[in-house]
PDB file of N, CA and C in Angstrom:
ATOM      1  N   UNK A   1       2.612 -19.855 -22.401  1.00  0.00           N
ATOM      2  CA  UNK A   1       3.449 -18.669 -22.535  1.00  0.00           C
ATOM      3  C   UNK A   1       2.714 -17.479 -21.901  1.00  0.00           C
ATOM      4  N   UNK A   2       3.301 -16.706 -20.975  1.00  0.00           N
ATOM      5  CA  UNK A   2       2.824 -15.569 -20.605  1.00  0.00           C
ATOM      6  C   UNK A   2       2.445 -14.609 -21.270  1.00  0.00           C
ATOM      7  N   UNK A   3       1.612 -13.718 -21.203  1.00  0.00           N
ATOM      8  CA  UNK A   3       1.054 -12.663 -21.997  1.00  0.00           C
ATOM      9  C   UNK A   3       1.763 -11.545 -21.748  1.00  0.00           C
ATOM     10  N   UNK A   4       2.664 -10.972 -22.438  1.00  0.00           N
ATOM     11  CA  UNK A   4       3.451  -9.828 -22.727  1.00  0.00           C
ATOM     12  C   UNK A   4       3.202  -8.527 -21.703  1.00  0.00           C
ATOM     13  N   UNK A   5       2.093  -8.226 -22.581  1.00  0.00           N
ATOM     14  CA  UNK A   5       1.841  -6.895 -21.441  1.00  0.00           C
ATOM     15  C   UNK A   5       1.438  -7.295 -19.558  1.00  0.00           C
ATOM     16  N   UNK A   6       0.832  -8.658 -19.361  1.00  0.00           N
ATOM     17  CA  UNK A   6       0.733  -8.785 -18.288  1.00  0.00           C
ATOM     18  C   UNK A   6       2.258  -8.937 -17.772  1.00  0.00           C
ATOM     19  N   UNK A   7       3.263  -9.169 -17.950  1.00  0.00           N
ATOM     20  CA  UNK A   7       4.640  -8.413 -17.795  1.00  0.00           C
ATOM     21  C   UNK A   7       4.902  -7.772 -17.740  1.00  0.00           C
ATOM     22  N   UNK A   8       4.782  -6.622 -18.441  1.00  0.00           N
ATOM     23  CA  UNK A   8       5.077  -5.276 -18.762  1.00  0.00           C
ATOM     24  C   UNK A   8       4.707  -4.268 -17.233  1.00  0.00           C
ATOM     25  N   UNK A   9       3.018  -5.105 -17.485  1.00  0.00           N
ATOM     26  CA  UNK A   9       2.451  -4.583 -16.274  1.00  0.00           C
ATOM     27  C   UNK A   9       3.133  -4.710 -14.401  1.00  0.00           C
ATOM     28  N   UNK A  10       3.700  -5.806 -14.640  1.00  0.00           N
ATOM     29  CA  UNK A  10       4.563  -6.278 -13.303  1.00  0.00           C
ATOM     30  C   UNK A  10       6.013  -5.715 -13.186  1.00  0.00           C
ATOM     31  N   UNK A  11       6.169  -5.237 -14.191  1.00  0.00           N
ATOM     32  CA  UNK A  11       7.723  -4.702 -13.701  1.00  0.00           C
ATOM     33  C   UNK A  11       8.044  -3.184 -14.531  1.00  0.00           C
ATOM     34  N   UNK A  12       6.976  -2.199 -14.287  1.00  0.00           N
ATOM     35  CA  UNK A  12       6.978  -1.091 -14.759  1.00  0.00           C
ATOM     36  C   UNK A  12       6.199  -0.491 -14.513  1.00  0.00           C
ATOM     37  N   UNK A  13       6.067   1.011 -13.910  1.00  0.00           N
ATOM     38  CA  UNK A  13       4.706   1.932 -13.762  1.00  0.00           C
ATOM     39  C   UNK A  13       5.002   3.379 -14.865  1.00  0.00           C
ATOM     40  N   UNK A  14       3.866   3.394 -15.356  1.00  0.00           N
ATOM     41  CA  UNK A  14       4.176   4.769 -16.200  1.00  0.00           C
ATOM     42  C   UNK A  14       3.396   6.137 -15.853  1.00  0.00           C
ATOM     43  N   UNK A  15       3.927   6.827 -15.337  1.00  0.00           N
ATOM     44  CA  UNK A  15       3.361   7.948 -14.800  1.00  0.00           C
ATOM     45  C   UNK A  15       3.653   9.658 -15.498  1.00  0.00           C
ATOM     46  N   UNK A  16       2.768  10.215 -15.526  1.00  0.00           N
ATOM     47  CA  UNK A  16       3.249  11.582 -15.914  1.00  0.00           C
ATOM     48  C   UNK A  16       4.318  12.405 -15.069  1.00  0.00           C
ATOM     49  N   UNK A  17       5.363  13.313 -15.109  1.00  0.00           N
ATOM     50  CA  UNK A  17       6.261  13.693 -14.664  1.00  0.00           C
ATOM     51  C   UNK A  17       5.523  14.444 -13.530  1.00  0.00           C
ATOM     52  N   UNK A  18       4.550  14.593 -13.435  1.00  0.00           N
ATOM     53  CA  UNK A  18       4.001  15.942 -12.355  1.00  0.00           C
ATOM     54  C   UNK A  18       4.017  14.809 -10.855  1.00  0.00           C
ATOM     55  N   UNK A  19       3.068  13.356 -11.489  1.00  0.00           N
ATOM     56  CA  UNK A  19       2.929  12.615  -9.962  1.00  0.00           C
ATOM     57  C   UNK A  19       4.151  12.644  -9.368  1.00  0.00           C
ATOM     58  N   UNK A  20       5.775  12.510  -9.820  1.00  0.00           N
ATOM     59  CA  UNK A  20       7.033  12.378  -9.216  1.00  0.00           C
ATOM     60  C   UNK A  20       7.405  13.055  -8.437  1.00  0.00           C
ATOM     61  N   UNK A  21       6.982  14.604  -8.690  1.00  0.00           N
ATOM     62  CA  UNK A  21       7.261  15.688  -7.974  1.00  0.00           C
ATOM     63  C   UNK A  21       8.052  15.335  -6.796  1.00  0.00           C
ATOM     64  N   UNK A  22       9.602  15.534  -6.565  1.00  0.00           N
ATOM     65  CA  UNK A  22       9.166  15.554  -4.918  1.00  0.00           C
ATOM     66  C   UNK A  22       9.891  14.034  -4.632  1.00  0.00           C
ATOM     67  N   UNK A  23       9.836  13.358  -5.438  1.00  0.00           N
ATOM     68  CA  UNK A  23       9.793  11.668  -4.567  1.00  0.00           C
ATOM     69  C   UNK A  23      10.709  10.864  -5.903  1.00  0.00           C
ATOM     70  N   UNK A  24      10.600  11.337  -6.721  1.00  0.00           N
ATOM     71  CA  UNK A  24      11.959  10.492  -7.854  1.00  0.00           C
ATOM     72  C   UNK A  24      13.073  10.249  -7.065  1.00  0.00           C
ATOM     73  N   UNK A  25      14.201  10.983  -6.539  1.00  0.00           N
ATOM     74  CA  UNK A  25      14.931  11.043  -5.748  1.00  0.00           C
ATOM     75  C   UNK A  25      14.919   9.619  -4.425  1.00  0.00           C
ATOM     76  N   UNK A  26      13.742  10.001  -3.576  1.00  0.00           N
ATOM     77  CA  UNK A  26      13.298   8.934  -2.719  1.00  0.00           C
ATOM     78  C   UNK A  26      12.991   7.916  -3.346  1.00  0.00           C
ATOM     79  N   UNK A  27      12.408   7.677  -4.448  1.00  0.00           N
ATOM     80  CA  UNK A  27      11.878   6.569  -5.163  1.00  0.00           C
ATOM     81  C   UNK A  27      13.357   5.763  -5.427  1.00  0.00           C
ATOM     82  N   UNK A  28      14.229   6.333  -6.238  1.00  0.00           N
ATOM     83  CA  UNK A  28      15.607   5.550  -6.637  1.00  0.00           C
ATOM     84  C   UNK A  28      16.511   5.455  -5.724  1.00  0.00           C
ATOM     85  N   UNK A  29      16.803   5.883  -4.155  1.00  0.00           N
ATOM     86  CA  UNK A  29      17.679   5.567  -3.409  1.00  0.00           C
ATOM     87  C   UNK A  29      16.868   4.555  -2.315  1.00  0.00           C
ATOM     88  N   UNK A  30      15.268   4.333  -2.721  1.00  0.00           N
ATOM     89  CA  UNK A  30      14.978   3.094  -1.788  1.00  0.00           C
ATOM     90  C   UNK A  30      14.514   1.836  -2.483  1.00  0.00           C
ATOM     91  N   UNK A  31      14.564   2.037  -4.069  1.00  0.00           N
ATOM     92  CA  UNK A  31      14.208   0.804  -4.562  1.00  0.00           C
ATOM     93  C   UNK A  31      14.860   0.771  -5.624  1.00  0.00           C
ATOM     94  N   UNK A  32      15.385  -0.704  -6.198  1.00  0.00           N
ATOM     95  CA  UNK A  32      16.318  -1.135  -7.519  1.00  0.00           C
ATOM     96  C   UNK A  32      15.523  -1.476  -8.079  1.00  0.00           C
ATOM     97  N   UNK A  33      14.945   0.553  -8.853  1.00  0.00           N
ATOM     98  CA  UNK A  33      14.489   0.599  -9.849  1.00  0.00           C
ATOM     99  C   UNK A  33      15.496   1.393 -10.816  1.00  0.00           C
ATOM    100  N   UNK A  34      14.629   1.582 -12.145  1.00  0.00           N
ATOM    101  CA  UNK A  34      15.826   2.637 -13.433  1.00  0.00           C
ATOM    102  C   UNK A  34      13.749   3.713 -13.257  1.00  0.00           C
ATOM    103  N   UNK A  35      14.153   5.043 -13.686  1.00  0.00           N
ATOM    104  CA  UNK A  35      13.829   5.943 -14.030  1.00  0.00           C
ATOM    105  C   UNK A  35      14.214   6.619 -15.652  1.00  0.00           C
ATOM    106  N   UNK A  36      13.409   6.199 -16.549  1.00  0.00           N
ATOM    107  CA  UNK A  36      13.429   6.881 -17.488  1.00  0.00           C
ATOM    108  C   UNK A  36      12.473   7.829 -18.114  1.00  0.00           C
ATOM    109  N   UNK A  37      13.031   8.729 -18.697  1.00  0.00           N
ATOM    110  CA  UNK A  37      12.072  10.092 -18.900  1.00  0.00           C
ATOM    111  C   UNK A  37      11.449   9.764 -20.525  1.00  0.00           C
ATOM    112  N   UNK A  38      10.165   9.716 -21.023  1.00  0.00           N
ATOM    113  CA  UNK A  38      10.038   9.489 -22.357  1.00  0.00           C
ATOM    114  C   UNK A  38       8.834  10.713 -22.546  1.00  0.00           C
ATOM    115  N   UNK A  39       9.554  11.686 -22.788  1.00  0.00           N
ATOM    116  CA  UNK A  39       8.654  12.585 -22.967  1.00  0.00           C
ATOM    117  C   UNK A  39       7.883  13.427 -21.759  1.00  0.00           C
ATOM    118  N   UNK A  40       6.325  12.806 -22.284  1.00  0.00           N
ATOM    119  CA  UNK A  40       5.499  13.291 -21.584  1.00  0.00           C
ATOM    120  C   UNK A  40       5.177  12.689 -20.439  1.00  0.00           C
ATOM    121  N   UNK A  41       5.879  11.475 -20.045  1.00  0.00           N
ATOM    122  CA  UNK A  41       5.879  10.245 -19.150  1.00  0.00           C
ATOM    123  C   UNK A  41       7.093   9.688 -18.340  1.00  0.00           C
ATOM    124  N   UNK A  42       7.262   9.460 -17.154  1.00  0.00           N
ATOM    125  CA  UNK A  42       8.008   8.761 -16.614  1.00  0.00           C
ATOM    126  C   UNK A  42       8.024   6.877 -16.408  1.00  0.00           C
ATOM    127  N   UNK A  43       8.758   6.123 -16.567  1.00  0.00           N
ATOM    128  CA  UNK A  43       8.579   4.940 -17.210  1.00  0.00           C
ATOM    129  C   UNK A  43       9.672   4.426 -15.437  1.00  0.00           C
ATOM    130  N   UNK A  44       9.051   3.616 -14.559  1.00  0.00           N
ATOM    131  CA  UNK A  44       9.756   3.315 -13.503  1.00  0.00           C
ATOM    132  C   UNK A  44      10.096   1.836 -13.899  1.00  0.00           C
ATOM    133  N   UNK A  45      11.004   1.126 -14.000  1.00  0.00           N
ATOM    134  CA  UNK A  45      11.259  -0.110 -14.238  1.00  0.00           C
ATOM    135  C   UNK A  45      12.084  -0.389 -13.550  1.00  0.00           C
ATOM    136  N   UNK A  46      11.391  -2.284 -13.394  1.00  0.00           N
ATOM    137  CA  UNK A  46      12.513  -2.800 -11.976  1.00  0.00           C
ATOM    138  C   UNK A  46      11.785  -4.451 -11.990  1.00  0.00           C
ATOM    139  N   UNK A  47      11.856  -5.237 -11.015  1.00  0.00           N
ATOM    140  CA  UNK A  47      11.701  -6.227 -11.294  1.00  0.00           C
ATOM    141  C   UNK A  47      10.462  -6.369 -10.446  1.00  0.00           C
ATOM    142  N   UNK A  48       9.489  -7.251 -10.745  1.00  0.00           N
ATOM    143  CA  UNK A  48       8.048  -6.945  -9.976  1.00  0.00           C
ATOM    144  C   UNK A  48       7.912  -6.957  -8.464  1.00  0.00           C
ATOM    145  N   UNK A  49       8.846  -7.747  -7.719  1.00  0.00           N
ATOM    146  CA  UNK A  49       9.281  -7.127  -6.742  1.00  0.00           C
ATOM    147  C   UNK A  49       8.957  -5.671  -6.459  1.00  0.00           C
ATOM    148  N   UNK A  50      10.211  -5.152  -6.859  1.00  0.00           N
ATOM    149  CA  UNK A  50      10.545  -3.398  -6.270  1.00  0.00           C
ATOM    150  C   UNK A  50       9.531  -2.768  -7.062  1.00  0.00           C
ATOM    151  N   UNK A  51       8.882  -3.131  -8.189  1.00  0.00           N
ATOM    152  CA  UNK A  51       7.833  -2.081  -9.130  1.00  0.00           C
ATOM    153  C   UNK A  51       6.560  -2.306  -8.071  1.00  0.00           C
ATOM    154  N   UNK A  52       6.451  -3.380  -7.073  1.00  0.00           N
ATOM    155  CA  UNK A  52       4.973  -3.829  -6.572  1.00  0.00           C
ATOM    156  C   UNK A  52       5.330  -2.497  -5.029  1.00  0.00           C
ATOM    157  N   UNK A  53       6.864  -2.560  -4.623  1.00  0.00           N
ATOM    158  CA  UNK A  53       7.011  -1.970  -3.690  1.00  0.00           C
ATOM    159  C   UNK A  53       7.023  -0.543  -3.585  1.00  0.00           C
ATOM    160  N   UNK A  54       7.659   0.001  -5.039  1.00  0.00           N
ATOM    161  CA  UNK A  54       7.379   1.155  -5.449  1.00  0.00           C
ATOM    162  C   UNK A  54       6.091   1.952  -5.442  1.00  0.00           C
ATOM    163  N   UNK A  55       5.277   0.993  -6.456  1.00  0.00           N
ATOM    164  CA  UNK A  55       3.902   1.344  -6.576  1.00  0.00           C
ATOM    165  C   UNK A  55       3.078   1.523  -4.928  1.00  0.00           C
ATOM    166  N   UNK A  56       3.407   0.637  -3.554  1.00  0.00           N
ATOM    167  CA  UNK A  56       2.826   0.830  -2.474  1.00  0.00           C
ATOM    168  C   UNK A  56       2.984   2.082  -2.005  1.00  0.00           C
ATOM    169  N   UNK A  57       4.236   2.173  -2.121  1.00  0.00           N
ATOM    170  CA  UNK A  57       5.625   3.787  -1.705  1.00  0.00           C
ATOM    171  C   UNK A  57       4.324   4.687  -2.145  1.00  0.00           C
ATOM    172  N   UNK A  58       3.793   5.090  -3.941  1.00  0.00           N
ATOM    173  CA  UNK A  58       3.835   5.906  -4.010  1.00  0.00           C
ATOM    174  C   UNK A  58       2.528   6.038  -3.929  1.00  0.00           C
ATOM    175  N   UNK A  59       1.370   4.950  -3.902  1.00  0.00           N
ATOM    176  CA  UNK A  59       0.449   5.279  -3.197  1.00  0.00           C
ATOM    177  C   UNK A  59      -0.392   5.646  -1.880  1.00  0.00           C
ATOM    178  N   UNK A  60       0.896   5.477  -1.186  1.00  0.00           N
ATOM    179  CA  UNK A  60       0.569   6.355   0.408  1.00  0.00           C
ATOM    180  C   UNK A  60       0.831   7.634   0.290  1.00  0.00           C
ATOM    181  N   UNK A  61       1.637   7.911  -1.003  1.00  0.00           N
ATOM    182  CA  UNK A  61       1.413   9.547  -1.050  1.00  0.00           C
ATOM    183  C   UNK A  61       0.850   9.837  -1.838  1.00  0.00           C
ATOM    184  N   UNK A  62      -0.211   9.469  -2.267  1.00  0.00           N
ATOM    185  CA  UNK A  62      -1.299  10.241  -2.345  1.00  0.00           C
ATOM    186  C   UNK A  62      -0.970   9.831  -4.398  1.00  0.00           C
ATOM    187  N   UNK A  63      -0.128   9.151  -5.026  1.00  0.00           N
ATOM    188  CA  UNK A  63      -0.157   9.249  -6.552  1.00  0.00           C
ATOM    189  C   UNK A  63      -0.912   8.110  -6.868  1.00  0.00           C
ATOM    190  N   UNK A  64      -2.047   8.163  -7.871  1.00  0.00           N
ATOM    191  CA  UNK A  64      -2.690   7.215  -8.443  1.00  0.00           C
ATOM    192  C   UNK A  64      -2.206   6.393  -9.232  1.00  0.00           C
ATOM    193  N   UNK A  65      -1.942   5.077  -9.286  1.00  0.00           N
ATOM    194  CA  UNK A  65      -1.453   4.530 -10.295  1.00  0.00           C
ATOM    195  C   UNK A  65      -2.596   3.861 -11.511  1.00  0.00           C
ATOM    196  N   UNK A  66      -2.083   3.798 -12.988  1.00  0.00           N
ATOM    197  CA  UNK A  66      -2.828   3.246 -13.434  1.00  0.00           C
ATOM    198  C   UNK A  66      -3.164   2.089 -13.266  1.00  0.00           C
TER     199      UNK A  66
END
């Protein structure tokens, strides 16, 4: 059985609202992801696919992922 969070980890990035700045917009009209706001955090979910493609997206501009 797979380990939960190593799931979690493949089809979701959680970022603070500041890294988005700018690129939420671009982020959801080039990848079938969902964007949800939880607070103090943005929660990108999608299937590990588009979360692996996302995460490339947003590290050429310059956002660190955890």
């Amino acid at each position: 059985m797979p380990d939960p969070s190593r799931l979690r980890d493949s089809t979701q990035i959680v970022l603070p609202p500041e890294d988005l700045d700018g690129l939420r917009e671009e982020i959801e009209s080039r990848f079938v992801v969902t964007i949800v706001s939880e607070g103090e955090q943005f929660r990108i979910i999608g299937s590990p696919f588009e979360i692996k493609a996302a995460g490339e997206f947003l590290t050429k501009r310059g956002v660190r992922l955890p």
